[in-house]
C-alpha atoms as a PDB file:
ATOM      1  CA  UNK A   1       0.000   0.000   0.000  1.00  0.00           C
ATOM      2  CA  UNK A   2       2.972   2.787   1.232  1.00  0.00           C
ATOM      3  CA  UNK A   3       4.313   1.841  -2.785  1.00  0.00           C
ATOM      4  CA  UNK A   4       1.326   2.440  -4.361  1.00  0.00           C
ATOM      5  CA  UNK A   5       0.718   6.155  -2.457  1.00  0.00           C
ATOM      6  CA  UNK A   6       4.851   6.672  -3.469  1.00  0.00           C
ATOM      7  CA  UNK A   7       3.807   6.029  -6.930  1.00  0.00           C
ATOM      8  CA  UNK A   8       0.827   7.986  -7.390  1.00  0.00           C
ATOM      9  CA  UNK A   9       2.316  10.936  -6.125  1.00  0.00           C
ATOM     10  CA  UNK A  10       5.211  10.527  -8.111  1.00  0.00           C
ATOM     11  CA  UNK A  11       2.992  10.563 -10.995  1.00  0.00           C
ATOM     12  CA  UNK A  12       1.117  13.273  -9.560  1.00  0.00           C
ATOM     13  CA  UNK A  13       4.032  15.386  -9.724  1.00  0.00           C
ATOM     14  CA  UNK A  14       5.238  14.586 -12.707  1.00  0.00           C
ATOM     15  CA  UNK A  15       1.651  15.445 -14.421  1.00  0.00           C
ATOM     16  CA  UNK A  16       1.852  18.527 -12.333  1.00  0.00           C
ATOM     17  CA  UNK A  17       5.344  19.321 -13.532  1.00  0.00           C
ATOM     18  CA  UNK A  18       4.106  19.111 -17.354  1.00  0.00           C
ATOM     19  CA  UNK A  19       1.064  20.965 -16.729  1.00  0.00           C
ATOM     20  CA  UNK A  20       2.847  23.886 -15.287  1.00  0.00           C
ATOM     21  CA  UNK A  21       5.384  23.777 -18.097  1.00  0.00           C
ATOM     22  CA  UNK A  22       2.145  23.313 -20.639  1.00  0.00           C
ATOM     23  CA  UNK A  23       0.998  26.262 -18.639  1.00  0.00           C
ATOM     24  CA  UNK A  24       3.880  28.220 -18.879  1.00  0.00           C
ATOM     25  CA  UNK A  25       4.358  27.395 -23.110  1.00  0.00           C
ATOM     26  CA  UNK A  26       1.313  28.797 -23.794  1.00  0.00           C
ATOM     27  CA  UNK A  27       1.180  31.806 -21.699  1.00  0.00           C
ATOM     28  CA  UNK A  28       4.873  32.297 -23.509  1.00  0.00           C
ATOM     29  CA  UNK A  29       3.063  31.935 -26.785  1.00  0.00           C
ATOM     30  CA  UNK A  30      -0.158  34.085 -25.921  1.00  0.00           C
ATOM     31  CA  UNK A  31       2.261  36.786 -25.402  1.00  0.00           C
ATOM     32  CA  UNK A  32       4.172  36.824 -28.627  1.00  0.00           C
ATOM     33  CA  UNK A  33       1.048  36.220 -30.628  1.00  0.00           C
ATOM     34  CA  UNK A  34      -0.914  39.456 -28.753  1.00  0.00           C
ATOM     35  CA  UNK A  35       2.320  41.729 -29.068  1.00  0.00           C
ATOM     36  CA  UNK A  36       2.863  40.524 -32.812  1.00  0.00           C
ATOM     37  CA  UNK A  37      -0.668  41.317 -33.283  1.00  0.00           C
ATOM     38  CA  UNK A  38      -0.314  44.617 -31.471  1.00  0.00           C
ATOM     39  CA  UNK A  39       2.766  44.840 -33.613  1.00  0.00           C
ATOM     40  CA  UNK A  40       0.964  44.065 -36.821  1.00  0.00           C
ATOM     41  CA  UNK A  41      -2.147  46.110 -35.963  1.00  0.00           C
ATOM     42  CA  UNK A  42      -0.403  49.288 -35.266  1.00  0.00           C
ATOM     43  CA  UNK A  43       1.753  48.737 -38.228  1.00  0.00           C
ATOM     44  CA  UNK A  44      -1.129  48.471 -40.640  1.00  0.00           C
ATOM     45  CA  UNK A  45      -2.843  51.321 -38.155  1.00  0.00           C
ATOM     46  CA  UNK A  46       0.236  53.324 -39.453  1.00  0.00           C
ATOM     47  CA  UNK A  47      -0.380  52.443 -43.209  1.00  0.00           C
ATOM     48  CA  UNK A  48      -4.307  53.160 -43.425  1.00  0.00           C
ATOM     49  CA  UNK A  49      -3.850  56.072 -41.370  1.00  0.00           C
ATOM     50  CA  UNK A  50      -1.176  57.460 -44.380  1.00  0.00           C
ATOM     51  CA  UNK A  51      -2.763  56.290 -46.916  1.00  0.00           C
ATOM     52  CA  UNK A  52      -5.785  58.191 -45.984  1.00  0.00           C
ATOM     53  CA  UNK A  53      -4.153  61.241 -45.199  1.00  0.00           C
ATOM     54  CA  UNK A  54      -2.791  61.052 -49.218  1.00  0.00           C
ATOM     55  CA  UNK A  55      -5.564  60.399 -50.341  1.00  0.00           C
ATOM     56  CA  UNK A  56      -7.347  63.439 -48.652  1.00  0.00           C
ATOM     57  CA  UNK A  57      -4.760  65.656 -49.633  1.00  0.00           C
ATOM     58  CA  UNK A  58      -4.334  64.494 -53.043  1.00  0.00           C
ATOM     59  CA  UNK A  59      -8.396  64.535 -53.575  1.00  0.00           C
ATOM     60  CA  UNK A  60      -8.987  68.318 -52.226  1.00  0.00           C
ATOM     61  CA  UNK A  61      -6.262  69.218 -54.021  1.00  0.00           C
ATOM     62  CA  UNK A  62      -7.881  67.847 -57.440  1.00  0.00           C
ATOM     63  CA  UNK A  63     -11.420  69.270 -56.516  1.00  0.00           C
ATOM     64  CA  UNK A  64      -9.958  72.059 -55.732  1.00  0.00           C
ATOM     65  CA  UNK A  65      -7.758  72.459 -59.206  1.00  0.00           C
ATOM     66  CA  UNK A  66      -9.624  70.806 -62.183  1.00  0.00           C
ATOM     67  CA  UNK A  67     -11.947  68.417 -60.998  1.00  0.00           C
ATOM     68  CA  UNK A  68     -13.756  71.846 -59.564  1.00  0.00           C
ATOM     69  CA  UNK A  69     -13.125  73.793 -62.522  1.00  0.00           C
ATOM     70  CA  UNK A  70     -14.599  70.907 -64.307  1.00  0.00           C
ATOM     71  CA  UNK A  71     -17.905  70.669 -62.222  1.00  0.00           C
ATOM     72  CA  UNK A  72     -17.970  74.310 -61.842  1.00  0.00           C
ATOM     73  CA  UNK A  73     -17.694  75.315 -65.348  1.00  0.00           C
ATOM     74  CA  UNK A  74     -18.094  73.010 -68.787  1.00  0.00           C
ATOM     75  CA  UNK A  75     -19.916  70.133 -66.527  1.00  0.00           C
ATOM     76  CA  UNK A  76     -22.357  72.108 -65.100  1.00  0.00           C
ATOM     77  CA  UNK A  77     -23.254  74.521 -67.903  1.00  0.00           C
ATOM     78  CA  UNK A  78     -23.653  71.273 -70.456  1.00  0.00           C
ATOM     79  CA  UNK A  79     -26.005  69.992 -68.128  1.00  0.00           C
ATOM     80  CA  UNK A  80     -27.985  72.865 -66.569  1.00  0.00           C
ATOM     81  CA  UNK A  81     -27.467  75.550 -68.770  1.00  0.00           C
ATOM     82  CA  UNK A  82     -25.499  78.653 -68.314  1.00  0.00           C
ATOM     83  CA  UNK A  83     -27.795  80.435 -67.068  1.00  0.00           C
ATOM     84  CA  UNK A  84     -29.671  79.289 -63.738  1.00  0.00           C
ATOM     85  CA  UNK A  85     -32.844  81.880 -64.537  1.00  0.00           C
ATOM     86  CA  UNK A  86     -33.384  80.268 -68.194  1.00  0.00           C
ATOM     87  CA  UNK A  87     -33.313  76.900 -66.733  1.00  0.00           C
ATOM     88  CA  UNK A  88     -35.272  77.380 -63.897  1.00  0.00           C
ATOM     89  CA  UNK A  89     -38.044  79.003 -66.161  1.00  0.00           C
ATOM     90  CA  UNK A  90     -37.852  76.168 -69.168  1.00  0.00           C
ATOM     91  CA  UNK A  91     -38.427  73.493 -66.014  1.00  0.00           C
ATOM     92  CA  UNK A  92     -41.830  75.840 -64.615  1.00  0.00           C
ATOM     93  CA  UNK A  93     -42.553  76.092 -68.331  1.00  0.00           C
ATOM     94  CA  UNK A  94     -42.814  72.331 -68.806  1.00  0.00           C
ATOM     95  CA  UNK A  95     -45.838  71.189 -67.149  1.00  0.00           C
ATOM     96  CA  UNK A  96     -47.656  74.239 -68.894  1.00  0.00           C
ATOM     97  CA  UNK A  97     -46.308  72.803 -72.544  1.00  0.00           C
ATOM     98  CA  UNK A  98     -47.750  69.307 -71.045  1.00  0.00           C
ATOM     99  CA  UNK A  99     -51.134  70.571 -70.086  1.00  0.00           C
ATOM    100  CA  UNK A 100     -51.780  72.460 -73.432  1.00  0.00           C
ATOM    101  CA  UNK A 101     -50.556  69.403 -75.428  1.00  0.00           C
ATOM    102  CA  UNK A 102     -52.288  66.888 -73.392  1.00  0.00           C
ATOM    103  CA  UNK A 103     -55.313  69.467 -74.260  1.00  0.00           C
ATOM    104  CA  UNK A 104     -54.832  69.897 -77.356  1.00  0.00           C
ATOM    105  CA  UNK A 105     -54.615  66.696 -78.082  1.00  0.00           C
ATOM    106  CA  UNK A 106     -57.988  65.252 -76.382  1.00  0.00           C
ATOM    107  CA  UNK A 107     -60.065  67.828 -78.158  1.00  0.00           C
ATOM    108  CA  UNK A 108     -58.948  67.450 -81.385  1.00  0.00           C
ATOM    109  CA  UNK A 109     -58.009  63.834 -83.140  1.00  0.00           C
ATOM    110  CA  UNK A 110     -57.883  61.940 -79.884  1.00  0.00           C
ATOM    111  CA  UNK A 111     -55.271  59.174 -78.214  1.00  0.00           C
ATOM    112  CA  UNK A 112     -56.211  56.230 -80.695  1.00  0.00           C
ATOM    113  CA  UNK A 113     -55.605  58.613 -84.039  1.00  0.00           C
ATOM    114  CA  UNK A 114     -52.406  59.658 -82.574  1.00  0.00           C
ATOM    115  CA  UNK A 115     -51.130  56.531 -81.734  1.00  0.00           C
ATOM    116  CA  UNK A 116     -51.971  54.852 -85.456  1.00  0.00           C
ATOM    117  CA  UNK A 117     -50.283  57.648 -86.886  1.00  0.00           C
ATOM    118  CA  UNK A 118     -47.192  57.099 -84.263  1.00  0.00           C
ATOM    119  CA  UNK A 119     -47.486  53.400 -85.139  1.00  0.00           C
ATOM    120  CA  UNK A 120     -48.090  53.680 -89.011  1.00  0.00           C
ATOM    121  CA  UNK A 121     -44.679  56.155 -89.133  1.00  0.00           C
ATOM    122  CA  UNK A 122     -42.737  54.220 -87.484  1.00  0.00           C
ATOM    123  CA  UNK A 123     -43.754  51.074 -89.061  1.00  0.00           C
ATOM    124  CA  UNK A 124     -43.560  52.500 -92.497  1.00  0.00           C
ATOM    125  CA  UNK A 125     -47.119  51.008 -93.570  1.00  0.00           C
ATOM    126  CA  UNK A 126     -48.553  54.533 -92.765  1.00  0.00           C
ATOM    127  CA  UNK A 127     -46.279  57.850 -93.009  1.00  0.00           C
ATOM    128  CA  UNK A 128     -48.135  60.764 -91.631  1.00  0.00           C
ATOM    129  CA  UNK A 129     -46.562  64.423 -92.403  1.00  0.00           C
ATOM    130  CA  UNK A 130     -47.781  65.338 -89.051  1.00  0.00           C
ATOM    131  CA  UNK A 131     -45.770  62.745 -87.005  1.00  0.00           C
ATOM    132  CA  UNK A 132     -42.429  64.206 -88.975  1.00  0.00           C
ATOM    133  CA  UNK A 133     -43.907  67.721 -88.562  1.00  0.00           C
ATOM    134  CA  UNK A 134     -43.864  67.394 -84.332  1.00  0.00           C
ATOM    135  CA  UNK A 135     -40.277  65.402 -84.612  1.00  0.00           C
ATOM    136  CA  UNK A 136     -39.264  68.337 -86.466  1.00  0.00           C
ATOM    137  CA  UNK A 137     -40.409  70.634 -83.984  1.00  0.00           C
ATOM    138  CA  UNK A 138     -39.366  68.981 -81.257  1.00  0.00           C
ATOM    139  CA  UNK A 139     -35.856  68.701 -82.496  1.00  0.00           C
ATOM    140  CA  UNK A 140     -35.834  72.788 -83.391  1.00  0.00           C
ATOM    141  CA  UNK A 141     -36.988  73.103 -80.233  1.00  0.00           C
ATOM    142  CA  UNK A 142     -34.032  71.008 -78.555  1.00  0.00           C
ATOM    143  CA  UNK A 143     -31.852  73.134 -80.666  1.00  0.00           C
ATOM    144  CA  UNK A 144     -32.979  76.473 -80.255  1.00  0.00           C
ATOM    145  CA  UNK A 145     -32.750  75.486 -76.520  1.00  0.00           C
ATOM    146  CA  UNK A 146     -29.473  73.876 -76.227  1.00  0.00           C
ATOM    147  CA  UNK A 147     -28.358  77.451 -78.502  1.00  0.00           C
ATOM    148  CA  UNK A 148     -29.369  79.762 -76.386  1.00  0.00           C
ATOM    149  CA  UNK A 149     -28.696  78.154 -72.702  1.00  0.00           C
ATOM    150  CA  UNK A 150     -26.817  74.543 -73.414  1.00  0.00           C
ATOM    151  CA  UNK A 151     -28.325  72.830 -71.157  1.00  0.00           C
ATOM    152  CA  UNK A 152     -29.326  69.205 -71.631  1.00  0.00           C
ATOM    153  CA  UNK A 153     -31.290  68.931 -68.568  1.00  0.00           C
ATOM    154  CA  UNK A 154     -33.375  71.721 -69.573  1.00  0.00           C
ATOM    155  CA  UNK A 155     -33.323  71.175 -73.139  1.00  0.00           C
ATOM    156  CA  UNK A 156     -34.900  67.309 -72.772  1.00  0.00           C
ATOM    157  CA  UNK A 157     -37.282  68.218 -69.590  1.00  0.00           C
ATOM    158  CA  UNK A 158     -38.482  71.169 -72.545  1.00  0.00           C
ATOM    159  CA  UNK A 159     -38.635  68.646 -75.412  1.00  0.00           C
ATOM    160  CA  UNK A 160     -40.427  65.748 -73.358  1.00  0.00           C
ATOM    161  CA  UNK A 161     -42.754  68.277 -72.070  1.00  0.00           C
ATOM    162  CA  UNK A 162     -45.344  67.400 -75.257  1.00  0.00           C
ATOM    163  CA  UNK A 163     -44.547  63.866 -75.418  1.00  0.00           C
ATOM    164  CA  UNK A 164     -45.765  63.500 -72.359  1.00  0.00           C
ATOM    165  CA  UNK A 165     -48.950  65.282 -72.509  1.00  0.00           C
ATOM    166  CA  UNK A 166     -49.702  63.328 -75.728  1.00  0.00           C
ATOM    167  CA  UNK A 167     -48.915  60.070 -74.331  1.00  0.00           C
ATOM    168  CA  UNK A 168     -51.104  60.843 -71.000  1.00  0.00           C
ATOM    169  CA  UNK A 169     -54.340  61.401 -73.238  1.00  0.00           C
ATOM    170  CA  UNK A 170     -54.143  57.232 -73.044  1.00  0.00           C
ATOM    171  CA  UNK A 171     -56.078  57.715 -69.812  1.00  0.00           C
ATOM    172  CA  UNK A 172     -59.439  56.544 -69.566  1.00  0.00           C
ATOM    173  CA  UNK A 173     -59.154  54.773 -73.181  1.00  0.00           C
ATOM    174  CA  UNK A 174     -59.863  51.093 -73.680  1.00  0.00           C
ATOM    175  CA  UNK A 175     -56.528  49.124 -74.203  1.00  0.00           C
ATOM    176  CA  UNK A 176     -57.019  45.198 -75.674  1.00  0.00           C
ATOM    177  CA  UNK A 177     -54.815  42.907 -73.687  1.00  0.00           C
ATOM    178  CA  UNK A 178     -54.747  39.117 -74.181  1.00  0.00           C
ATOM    179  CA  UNK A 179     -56.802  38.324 -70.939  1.00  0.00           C
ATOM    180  CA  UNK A 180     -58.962  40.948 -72.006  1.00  0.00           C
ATOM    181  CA  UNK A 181     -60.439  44.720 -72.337  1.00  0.00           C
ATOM    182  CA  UNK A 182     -59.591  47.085 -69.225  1.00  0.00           C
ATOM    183  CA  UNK A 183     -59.702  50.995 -68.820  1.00  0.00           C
ATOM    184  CA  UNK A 184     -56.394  52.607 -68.267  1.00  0.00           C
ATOM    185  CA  UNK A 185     -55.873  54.169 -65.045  1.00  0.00           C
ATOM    186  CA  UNK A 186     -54.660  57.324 -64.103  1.00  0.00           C
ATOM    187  CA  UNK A 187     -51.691  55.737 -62.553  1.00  0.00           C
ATOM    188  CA  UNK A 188     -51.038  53.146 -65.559  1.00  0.00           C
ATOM    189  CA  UNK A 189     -51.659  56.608 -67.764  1.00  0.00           C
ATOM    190  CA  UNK A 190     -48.772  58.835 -66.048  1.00  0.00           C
ATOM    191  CA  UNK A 191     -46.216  55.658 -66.053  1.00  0.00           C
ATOM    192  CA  UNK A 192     -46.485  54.718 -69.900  1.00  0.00           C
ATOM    193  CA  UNK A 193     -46.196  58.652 -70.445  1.00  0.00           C
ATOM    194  CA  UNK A 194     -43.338  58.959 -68.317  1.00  0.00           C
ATOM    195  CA  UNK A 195     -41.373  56.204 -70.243  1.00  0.00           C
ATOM    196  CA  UNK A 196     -42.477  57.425 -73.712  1.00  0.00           C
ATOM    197  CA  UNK A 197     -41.306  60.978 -72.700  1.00  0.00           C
ATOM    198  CA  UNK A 198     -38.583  59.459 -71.290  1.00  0.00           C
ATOM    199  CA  UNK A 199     -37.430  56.689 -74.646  1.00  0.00           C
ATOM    200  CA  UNK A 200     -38.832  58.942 -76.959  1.00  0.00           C
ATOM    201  CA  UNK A 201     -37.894  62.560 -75.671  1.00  0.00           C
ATOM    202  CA  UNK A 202     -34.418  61.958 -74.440  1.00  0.00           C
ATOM    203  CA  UNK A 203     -33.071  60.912 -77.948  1.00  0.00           C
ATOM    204  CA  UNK A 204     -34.567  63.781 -79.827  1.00  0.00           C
ATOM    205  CA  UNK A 205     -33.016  66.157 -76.867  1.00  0.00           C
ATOM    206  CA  UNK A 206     -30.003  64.849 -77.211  1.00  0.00           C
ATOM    207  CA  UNK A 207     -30.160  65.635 -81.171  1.00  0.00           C
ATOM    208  CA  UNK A 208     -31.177  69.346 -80.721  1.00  0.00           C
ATOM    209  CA  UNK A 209     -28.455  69.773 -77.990  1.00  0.00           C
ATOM    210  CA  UNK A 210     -25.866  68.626 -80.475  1.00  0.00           C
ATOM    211  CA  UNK A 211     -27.242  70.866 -82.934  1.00  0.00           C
ATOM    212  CA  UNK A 212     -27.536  73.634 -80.706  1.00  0.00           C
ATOM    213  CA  UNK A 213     -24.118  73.366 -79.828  1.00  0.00           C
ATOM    214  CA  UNK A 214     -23.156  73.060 -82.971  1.00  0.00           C
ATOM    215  CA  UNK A 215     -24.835  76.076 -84.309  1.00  0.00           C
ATOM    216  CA  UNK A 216     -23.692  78.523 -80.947  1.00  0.00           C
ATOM    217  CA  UNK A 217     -19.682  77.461 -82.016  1.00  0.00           C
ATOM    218  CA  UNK A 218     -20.272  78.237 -85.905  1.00  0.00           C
ATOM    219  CA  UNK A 219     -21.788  81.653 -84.403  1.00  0.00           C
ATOM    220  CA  UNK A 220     -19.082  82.580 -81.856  1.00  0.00           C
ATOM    221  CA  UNK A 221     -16.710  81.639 -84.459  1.00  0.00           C
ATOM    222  CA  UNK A 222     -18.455  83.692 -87.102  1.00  0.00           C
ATOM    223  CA  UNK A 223     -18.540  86.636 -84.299  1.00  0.00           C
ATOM    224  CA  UNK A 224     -14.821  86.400 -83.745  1.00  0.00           C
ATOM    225  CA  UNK A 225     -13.553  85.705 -86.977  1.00  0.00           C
ATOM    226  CA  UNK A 226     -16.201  87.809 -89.909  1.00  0.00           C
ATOM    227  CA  UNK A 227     -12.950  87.052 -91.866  1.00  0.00           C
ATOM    228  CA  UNK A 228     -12.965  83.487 -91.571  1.00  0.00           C
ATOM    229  CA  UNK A 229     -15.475  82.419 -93.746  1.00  0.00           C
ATOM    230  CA  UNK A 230     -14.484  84.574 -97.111  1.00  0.00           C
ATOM    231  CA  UNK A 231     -11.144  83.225 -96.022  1.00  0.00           C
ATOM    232  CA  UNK A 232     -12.039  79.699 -96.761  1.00  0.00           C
ATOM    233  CA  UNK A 233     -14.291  80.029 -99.770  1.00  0.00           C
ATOM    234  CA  UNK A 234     -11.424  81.756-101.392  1.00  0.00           C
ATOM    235  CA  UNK A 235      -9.192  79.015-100.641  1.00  0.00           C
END
């Protein structure tokens, strides 16, 4: 019995010998791996916080050279206009064009004679000079627009004005699906006129605006060199 204690305790403290050293080990390597995390984390701390710090600097320093002069200038006058007053009054004009066009419309041919004619044109099976005579409108319209204010904002809110008042005479019509007849709603009227403004509008807007720009460079050019053009035609 007195050998069996001797050799339990022995084994005892042998176990307890390893455990401590097992102990030890990994508080050893908890240490190194939390200071070479530290280590790591501070390092890459270090990089982010540097890297952001360039990349502020270098950004303000571009908005605030050309990227600003950019917005500020070509940018925003291609897109809103040049003149804030102009394009603030061809946006309030807009819904007026709409009204009168959506009125215009209902009390004269009607929805279903507008859209055969849209449908024959573009089809080709039936041409109607007064289809070409509104793209043609539309389009000076865009350009005259675009001439005087180059703005394509303004210029396509100005030429999708009709569109959409034509297109929004659809409401309260009768419209033949394949599960049957049903009465367009107001809703289901403002969303097809929205995306015919939209698909048919923005195209011819873009059009005038090229024109429009087009025809504002031949006239500053013409202002600033009257010599230019007898110039050429003699050469």
């Amino acid at each position: 019995m007195p050998t069996n204690t001797s050799t339990v305790q022995s084994v005892a403290g042998t176990g307890l010998t390893y455990l401590v050293a097992a102990l030890a080990f990994i508080k050893r390597v908890g240490v190194l791996t939390i200071a070479w995390l530290y280590n790591l984390l501070k390092r890459v701390w270090r990089f982010t916080r540097t890297a952001t710090t360039f990349s502020l600097r270098r950004t303000r320093e571009l908005l605030n050279g050309p990227v600003r002069d950019i917005v500020t200038g070509p940018l925003r006058r291609a897109l809103f206009g040049r003149r804030v007053d102009i394009s603030l009054g061809a946006v309030l004009l807009a819904p007026i064009i709409a009204l009168v066009t959506a009125w215009w419309v209902g009390s004269t041919f009607g929805y279903y004679a507008l859209e055969e004619w849209a449908l024959g044109t573009w089809n080709g099976t039936n041409p109607t000079a007064l289809v070409f005579l509104g793209f043609g409108f539309l389009l000076a319209v865009g350009t005259v627009s675009a001439a005087v204010n180059n703005g394509l904002i303004p210029t396509a809110v100005l030429v999708s004005a009709p569109i959409f008042g034509a297109a929004v005479t659809r409401y309260g019509t009768e419209v033949t699906y394949h599960w049957g007849t049903t009465i367009v709603s107001l809703p289901n009227a403002l969303g097809v006129a929205t995306l015919i403004a939209l698909g048919v509008g923005t195209p011819i807007a873009i059009c005038g605006w090229l024109l429009g720009v087009a025809v504002r460079s031949l006239i500053r050019f013409v202002g600033l060199h009257p010599e230019g053009i007898p110039q050429m035609r003699s050469n």
